[in-house]
Protein backbone atom coordinates (compact mmCIF):
# COMPACT_ATOMS: atom_id res chain seq x y z
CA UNK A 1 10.11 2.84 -15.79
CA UNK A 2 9.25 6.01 -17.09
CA UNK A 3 9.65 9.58 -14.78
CA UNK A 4 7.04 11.81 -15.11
CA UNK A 5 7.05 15.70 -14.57
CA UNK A 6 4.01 17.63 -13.39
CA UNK A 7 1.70 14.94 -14.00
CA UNK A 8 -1.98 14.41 -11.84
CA UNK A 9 -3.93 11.51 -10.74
CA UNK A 10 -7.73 11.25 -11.93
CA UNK A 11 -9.78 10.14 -9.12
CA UNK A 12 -12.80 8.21 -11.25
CA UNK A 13 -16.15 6.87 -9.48
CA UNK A 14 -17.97 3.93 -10.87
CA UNK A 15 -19.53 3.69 -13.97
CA UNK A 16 -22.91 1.96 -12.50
CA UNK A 17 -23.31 3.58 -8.91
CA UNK A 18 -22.09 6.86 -9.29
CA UNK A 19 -20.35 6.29 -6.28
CA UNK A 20 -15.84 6.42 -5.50
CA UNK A 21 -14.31 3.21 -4.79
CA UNK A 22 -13.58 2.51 -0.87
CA UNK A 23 -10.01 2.84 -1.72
CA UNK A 24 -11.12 7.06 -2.39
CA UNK A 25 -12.50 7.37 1.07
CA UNK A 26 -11.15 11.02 2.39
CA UNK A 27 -11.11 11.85 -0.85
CA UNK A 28 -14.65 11.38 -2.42
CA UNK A 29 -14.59 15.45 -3.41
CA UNK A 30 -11.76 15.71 -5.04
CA UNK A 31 -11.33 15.40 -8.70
CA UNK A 32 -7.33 15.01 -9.12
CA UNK A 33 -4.35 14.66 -7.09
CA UNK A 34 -0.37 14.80 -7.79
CA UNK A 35 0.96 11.87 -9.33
CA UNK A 36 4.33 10.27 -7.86
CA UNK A 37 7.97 10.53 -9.98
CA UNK A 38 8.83 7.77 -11.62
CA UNK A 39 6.15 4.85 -13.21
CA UNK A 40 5.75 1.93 -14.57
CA UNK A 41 4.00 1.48 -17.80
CA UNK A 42 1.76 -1.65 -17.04
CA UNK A 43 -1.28 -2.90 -19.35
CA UNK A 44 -4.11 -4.92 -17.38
CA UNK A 45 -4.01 -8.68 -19.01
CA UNK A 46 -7.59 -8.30 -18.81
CA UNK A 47 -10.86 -6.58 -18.00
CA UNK A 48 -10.58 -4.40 -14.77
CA UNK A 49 -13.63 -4.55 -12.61
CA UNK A 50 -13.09 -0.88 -11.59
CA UNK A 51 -10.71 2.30 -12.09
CA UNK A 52 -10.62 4.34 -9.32
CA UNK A 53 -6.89 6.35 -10.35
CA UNK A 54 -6.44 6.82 -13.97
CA UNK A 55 -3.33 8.54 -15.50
CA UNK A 56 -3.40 12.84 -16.74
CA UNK A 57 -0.12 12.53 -18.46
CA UNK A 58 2.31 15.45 -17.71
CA UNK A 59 2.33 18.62 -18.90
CA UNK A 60 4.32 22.20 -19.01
CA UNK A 61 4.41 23.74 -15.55
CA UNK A 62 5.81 27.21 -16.76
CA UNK A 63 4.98 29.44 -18.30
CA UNK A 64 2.08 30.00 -16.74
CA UNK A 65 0.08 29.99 -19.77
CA UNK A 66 0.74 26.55 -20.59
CA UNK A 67 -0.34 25.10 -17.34
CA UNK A 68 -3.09 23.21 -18.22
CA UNK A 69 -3.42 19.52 -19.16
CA UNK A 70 -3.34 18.53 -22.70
CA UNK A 71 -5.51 15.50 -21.87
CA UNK A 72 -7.88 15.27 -19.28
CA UNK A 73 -9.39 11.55 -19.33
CA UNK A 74 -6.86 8.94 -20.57
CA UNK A 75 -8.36 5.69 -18.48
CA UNK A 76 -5.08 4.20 -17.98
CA UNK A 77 -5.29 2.86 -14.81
CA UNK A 78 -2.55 3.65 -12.22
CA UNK A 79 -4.06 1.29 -9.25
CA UNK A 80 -4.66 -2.52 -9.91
CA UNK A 81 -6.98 -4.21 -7.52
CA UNK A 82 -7.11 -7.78 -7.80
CA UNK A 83 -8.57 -10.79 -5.54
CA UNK A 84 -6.55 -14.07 -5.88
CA UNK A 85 -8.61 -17.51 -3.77
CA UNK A 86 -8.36 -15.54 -0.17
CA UNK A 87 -5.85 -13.11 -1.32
CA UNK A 88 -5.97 -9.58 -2.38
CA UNK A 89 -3.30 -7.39 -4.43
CA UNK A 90 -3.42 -3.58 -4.38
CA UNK A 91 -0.97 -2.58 -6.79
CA UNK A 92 -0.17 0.85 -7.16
CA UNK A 93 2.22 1.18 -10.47
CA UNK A 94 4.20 4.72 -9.48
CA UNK A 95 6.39 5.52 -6.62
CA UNK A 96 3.67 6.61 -3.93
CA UNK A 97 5.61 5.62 -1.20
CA UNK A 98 8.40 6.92 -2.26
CA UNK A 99 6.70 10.44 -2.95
CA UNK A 100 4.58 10.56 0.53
CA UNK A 101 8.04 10.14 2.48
CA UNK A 102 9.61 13.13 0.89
CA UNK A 103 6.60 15.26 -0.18
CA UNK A 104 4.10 14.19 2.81
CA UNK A 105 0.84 14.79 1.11
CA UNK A 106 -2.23 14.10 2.84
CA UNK A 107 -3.74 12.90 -0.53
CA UNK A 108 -1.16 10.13 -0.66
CA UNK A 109 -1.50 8.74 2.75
CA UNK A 110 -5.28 8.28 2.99
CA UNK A 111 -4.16 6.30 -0.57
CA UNK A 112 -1.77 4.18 1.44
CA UNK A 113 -3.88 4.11 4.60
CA UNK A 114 -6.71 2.88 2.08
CA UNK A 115 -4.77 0.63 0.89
CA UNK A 116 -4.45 -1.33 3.91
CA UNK A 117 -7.65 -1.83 4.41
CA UNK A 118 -9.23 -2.39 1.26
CA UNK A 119 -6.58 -5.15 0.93
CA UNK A 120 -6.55 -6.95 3.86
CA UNK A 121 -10.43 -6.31 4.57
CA UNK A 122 -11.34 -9.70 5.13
CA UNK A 123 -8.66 -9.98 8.24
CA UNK A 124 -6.33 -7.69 10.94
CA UNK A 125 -4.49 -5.58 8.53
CA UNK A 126 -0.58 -5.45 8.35
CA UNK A 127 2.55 -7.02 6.43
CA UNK A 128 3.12 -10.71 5.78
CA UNK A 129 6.07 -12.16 4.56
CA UNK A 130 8.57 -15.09 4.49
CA UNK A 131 10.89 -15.67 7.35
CA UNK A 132 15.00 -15.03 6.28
CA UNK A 133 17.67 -16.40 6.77
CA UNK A 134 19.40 -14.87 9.94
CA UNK A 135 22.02 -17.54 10.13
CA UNK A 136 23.63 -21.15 9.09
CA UNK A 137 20.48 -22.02 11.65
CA UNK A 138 18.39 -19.30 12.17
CA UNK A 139 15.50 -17.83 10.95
CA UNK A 140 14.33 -14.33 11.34
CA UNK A 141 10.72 -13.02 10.80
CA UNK A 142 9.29 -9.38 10.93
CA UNK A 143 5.96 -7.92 10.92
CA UNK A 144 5.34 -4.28 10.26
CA UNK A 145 2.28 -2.88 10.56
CA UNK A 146 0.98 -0.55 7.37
CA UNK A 147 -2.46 -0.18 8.09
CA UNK A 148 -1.95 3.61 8.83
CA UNK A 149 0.87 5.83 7.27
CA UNK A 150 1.26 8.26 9.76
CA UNK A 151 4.86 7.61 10.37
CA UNK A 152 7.53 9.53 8.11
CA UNK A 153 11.00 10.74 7.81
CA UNK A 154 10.41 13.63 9.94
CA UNK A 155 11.69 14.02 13.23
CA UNK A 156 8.97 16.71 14.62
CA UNK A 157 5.63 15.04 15.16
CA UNK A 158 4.01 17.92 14.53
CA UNK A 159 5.17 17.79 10.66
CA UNK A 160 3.62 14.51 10.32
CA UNK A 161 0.53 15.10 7.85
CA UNK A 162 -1.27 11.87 9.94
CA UNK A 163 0.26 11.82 13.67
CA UNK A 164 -1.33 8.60 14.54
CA UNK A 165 -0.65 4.72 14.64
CA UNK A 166 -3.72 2.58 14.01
CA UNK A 167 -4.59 -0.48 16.28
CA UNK A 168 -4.79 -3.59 13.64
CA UNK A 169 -5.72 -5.92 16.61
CA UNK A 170 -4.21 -9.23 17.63
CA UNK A 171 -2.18 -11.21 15.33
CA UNK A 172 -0.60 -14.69 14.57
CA UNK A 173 2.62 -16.13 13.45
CA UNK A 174 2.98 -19.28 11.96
CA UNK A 175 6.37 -20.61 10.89
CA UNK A 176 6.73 -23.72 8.80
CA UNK A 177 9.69 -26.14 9.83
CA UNK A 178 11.61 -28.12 7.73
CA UNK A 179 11.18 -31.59 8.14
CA UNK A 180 12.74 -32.96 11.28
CA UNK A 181 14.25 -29.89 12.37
CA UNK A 182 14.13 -29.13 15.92
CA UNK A 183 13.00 -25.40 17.31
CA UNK A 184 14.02 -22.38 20.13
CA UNK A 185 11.69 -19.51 19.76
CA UNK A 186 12.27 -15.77 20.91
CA UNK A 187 10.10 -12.72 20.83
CA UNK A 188 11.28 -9.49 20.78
CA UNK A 189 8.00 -8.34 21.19
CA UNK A 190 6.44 -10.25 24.02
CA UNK A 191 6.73 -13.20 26.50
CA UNK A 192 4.22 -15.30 25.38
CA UNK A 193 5.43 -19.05 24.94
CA UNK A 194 5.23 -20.15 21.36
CA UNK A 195 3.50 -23.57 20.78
CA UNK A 196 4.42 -26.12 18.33
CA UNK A 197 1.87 -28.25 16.49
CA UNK A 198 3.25 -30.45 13.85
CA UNK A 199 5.88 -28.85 11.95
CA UNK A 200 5.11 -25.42 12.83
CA UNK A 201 6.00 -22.83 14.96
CA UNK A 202 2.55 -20.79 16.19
CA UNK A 203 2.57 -17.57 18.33
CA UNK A 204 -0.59 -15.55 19.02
């Protein structure tokens, strides 16, 4: 991981269209943003079918006659968009979460917002992930929804650079039993019933 000082973010459109990729939307005039702190120095393992962030590398930020950037085009890539089967990844390789909860630039969160749906475009946005361990017998799972950004650090709403929660729509959990193990469901989020089909644990 390498930390970067004064360094930008090239936002590129596409080499055939002419157009920004729909991960730039909210930002289709703009021609650079800040880049995070630290990053990680990643190399595709192959052809990438688009670049919509590429790397300026950092540069002096005082005096003020050195401010400019020694390199203006690099085309390293500093967002990786992949599709897997059903699955897409949207990997951004620098701390951008990390810089839009202390910094709170716009720029960043229509990245994030973005983000949410240009990866989970194909169904209700949101977070998945594998139930823990609560207990000797329990399992705990947690869904947070990341479609939309607009919650930070800051305690006055009106400091929030997007004040607003975006609906992602209905969703369903689906927890895999081990075999033969018996079940007791609780929401802490509604009073639907869960159903059991097989050796899974189903709540809509």
């Amino acid at each position: 991981m390498v930390r970067v000082k004064n360094s930008y973010l090239r936002l590129e459109k596409d080499a055939v269209t002419g157009k920004p990729h729909p991960l730039l939307a909210g930002l289709e005039e703009v021609p650079r943003i800040i880049n995070g702190v630290w990053r990680v120095e990643v190399e595709p393992a192959g052809p990438l079918a688009s670049l919509p962030l590429t790397l300026i590398p950092s540069y002096p930020d005082l005096p003020m006659e050195k401010v400019y950037p020694r390199v203006t085009k690099t085309g390293i890539a500093q967002v990786f968009l992949r599709e897997f089967g059903q699955g897409r990844v949207v990997y951004f390789p620098f701390d951008i979460d990390r810089a839009f909860w202390e910094v709170l630039s716009v720029d960043h969160g229509l990245l994030l917002r973005q983000r949410g749906r240009v990866g989970h475009e194909r169904r209700a946005a949101g977070h998945r992930q594998r139930p823990r361990r609560a207990g000797r017998d329990d399992l705990a799972a947690a869904g947070l929804n990341d479609h939309s950004p607009g919650q930070s650090h800051q305690p006055d709403d009106d400091e929030r650079p997007v004040p607003r929660v975006d609906s992602i729509g209905p969703q369903q959990v689906r927890i895999r039993l081990p075999s033969g193990a018996t079940a007791r469901a609780k929401s802490a989020c509604s009073r639907r019933t869960w159903r059991r089909p097989s050796n899974a644990l189903v709540k809509k």
